[in-house]
Protein backbone atom coordinates (compact mmCIF):
# COMPACT_ATOMS: atom_id res chain seq x y z
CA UNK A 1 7.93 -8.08 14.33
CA UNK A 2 7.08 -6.20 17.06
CA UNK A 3 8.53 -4.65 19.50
CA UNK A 4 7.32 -6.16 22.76
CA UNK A 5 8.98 -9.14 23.49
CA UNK A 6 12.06 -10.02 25.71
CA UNK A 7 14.41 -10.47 23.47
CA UNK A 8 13.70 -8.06 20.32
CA UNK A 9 14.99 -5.21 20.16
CA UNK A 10 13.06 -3.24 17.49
CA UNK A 11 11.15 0.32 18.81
CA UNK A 12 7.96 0.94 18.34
CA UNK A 13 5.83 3.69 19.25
CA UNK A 14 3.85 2.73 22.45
CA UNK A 15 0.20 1.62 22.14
CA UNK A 16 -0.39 1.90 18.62
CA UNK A 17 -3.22 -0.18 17.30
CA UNK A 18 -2.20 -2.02 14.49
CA UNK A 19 1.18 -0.68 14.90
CA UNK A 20 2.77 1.78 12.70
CA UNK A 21 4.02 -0.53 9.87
CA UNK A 22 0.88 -1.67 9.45
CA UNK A 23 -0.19 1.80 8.70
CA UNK A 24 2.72 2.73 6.58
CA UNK A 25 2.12 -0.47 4.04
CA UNK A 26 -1.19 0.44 3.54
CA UNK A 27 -0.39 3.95 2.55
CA UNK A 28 3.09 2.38 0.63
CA UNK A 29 0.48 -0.53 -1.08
CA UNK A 30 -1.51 2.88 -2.29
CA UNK A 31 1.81 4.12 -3.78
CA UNK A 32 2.52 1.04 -5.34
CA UNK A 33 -0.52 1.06 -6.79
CA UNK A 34 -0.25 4.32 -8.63
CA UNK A 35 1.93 3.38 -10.25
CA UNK A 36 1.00 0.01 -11.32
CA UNK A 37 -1.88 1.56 -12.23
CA UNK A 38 0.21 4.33 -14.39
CA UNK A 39 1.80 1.84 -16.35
CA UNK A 40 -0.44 -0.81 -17.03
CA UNK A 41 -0.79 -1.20 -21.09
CA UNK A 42 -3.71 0.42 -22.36
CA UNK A 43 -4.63 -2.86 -24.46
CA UNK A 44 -4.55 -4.62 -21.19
CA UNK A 45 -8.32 -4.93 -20.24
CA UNK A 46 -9.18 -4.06 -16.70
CA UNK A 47 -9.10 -7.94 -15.36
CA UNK A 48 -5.89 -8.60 -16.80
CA UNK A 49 -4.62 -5.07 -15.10
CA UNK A 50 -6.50 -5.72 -11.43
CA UNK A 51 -4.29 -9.21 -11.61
CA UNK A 52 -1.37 -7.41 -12.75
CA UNK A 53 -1.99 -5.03 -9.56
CA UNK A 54 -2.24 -7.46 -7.32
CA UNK A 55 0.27 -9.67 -8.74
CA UNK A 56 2.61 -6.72 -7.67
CA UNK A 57 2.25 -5.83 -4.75
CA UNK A 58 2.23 -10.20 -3.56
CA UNK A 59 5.80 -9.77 -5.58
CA UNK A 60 6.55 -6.66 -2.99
CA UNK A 61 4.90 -8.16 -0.12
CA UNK A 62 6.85 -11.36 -0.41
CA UNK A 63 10.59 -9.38 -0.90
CA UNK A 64 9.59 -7.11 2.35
CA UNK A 65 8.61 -10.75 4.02
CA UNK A 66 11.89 -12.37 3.41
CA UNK A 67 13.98 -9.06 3.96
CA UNK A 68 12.01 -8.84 7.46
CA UNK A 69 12.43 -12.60 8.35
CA UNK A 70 16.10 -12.18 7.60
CA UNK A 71 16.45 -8.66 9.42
CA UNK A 72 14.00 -10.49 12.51
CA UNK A 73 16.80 -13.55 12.85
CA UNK A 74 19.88 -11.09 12.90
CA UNK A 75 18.47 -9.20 15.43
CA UNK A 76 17.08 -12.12 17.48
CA UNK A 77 20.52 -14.34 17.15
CA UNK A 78 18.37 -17.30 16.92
CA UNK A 79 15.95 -19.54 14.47
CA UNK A 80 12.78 -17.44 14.49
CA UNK A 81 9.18 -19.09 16.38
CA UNK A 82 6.63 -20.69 14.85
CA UNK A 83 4.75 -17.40 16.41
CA UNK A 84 7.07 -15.07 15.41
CA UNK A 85 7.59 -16.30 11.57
CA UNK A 86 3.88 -15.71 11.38
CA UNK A 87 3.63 -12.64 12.62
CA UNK A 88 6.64 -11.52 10.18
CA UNK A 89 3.90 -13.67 7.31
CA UNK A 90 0.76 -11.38 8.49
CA UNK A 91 2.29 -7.94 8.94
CA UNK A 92 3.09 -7.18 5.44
CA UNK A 93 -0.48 -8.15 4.06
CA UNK A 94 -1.84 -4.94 4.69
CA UNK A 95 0.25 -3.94 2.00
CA UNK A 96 -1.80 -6.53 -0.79
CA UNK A 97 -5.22 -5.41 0.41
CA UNK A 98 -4.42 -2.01 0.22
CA UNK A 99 -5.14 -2.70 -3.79
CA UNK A 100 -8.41 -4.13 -3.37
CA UNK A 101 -10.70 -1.20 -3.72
CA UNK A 102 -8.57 0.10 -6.80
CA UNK A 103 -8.79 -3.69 -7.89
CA UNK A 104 -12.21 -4.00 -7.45
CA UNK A 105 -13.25 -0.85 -9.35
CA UNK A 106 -11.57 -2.35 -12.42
CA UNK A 107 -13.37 -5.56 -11.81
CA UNK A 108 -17.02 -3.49 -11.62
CA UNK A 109 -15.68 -1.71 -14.70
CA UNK A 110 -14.80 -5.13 -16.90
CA UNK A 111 -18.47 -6.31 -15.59
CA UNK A 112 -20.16 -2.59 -16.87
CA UNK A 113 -17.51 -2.85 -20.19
CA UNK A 114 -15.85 0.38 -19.30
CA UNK A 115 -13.38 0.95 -22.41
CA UNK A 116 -9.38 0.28 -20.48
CA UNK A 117 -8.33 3.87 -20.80
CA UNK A 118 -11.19 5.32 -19.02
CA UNK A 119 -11.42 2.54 -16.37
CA UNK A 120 -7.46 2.96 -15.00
CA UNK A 121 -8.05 6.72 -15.17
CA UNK A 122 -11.28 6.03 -12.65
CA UNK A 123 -9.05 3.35 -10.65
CA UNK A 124 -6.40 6.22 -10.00
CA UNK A 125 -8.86 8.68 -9.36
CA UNK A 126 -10.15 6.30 -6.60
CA UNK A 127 -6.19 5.66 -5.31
CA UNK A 128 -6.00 9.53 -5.25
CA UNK A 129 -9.17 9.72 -3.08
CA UNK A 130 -8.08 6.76 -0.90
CA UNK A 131 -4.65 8.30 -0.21
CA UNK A 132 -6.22 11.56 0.72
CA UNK A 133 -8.65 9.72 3.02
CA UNK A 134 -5.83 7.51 4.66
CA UNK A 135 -3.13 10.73 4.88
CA UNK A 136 -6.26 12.81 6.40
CA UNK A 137 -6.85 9.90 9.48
CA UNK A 138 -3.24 9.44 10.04
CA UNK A 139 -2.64 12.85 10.52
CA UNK A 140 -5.66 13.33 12.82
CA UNK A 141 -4.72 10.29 14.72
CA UNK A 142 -1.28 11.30 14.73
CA UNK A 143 -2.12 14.66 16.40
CA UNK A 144 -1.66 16.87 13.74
CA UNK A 145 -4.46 19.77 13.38
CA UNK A 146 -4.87 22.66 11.28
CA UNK A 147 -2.49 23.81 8.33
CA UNK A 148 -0.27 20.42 9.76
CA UNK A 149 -2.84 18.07 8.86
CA UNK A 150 -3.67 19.80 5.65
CA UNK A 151 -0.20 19.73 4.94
CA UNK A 152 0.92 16.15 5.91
CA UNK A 153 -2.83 15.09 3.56
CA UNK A 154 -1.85 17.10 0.90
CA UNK A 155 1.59 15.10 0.45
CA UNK A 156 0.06 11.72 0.67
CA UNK A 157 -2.76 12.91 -2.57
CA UNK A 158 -0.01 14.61 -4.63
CA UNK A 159 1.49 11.02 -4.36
CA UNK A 160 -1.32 9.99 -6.21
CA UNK A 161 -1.49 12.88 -8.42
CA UNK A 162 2.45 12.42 -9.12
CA UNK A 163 0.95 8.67 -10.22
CA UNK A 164 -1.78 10.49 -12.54
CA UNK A 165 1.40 12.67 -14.19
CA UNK A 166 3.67 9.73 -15.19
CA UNK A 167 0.85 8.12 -16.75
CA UNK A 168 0.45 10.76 -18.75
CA UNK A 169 3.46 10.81 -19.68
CA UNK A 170 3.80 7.32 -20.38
CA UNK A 171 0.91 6.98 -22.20
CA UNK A 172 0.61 10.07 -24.39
């Protein structure tokens, strides 16, 4: 929930579009799927492993829902809104659509018959690239220049890359 009501008593950073949790589920969905995408079975296909990807992260998104409506009613000392139960519902989705592109790669590469293998190591190059893109805006937008931003981008990709390592270690 955020921060700006009467009675909640939650900080968040001051005029922040989408607020900062939106921001940090995106780049935690990315994470999350990584690593789905690190140890989905080879013999899979890449339909069965986009619904395993998003399977996950609706699994994560509804934990981090309940754990937030829970955390939202301690702090508030009361049954939550109508209002403010759906705005604990729609703050964690950025979360699930932060698999769609990797999910819709693997889709595109089930239509073209790309062979499993090849088509999860394209989906996690595309998470890599995605990460990159998203820690490269929110360091710009969070007023970071130079070696900083470099820096604070680089960590977010080697997230990825770390994703890129365990599958190969799982999987050879």
């Amino acid at each position: 929930m955020r921060a700006d009501g009467p009675d909640r008593r939650r900080a968040e950073p001051p005029d922040t579009p989408g607020g900062y949790e939106q921001r940090a589920a995106y780049l935690y969905g990315l994470i999350i799927t990584g690593s789905v995408l690190a140890a989905a079975p080879e013999e899979g296909g890449p339909v069965r492993i986009a619904a395993l990807l998003g399977g996950t992260l609706l699994v994560y998104w509804c934990a981090e829902t309940y754990a937030n409506m829970v955390a939202a009613r301690t702090v508030v000392q009361r049954p939550l809104r109508p209002s403010e139960r759906r705005e604990v519902l729609t703050e964690g989705l950025t979360l699930v659509s932060a698999c769609a592109v990797p999910a819709a790669v693997l889709l595109a590469e089930a239509v073209l018959r790309v062979p499993t293998s090849v088509a999860v190591d394209i989906a996690l190059v595309v998470n890599v690239a995605l990460l990159l893109r998203i820690g490269w805006r929110m360091s710009t937008e969070g007023g970071l220049t130079g070696a900083n931003r470099l820096v604070s981008t680089g960590i977010a990709g080697l997230l990825g890359v770390a994703m890129i390592a365990l599958k190969l270690l799982l999987h050879h």
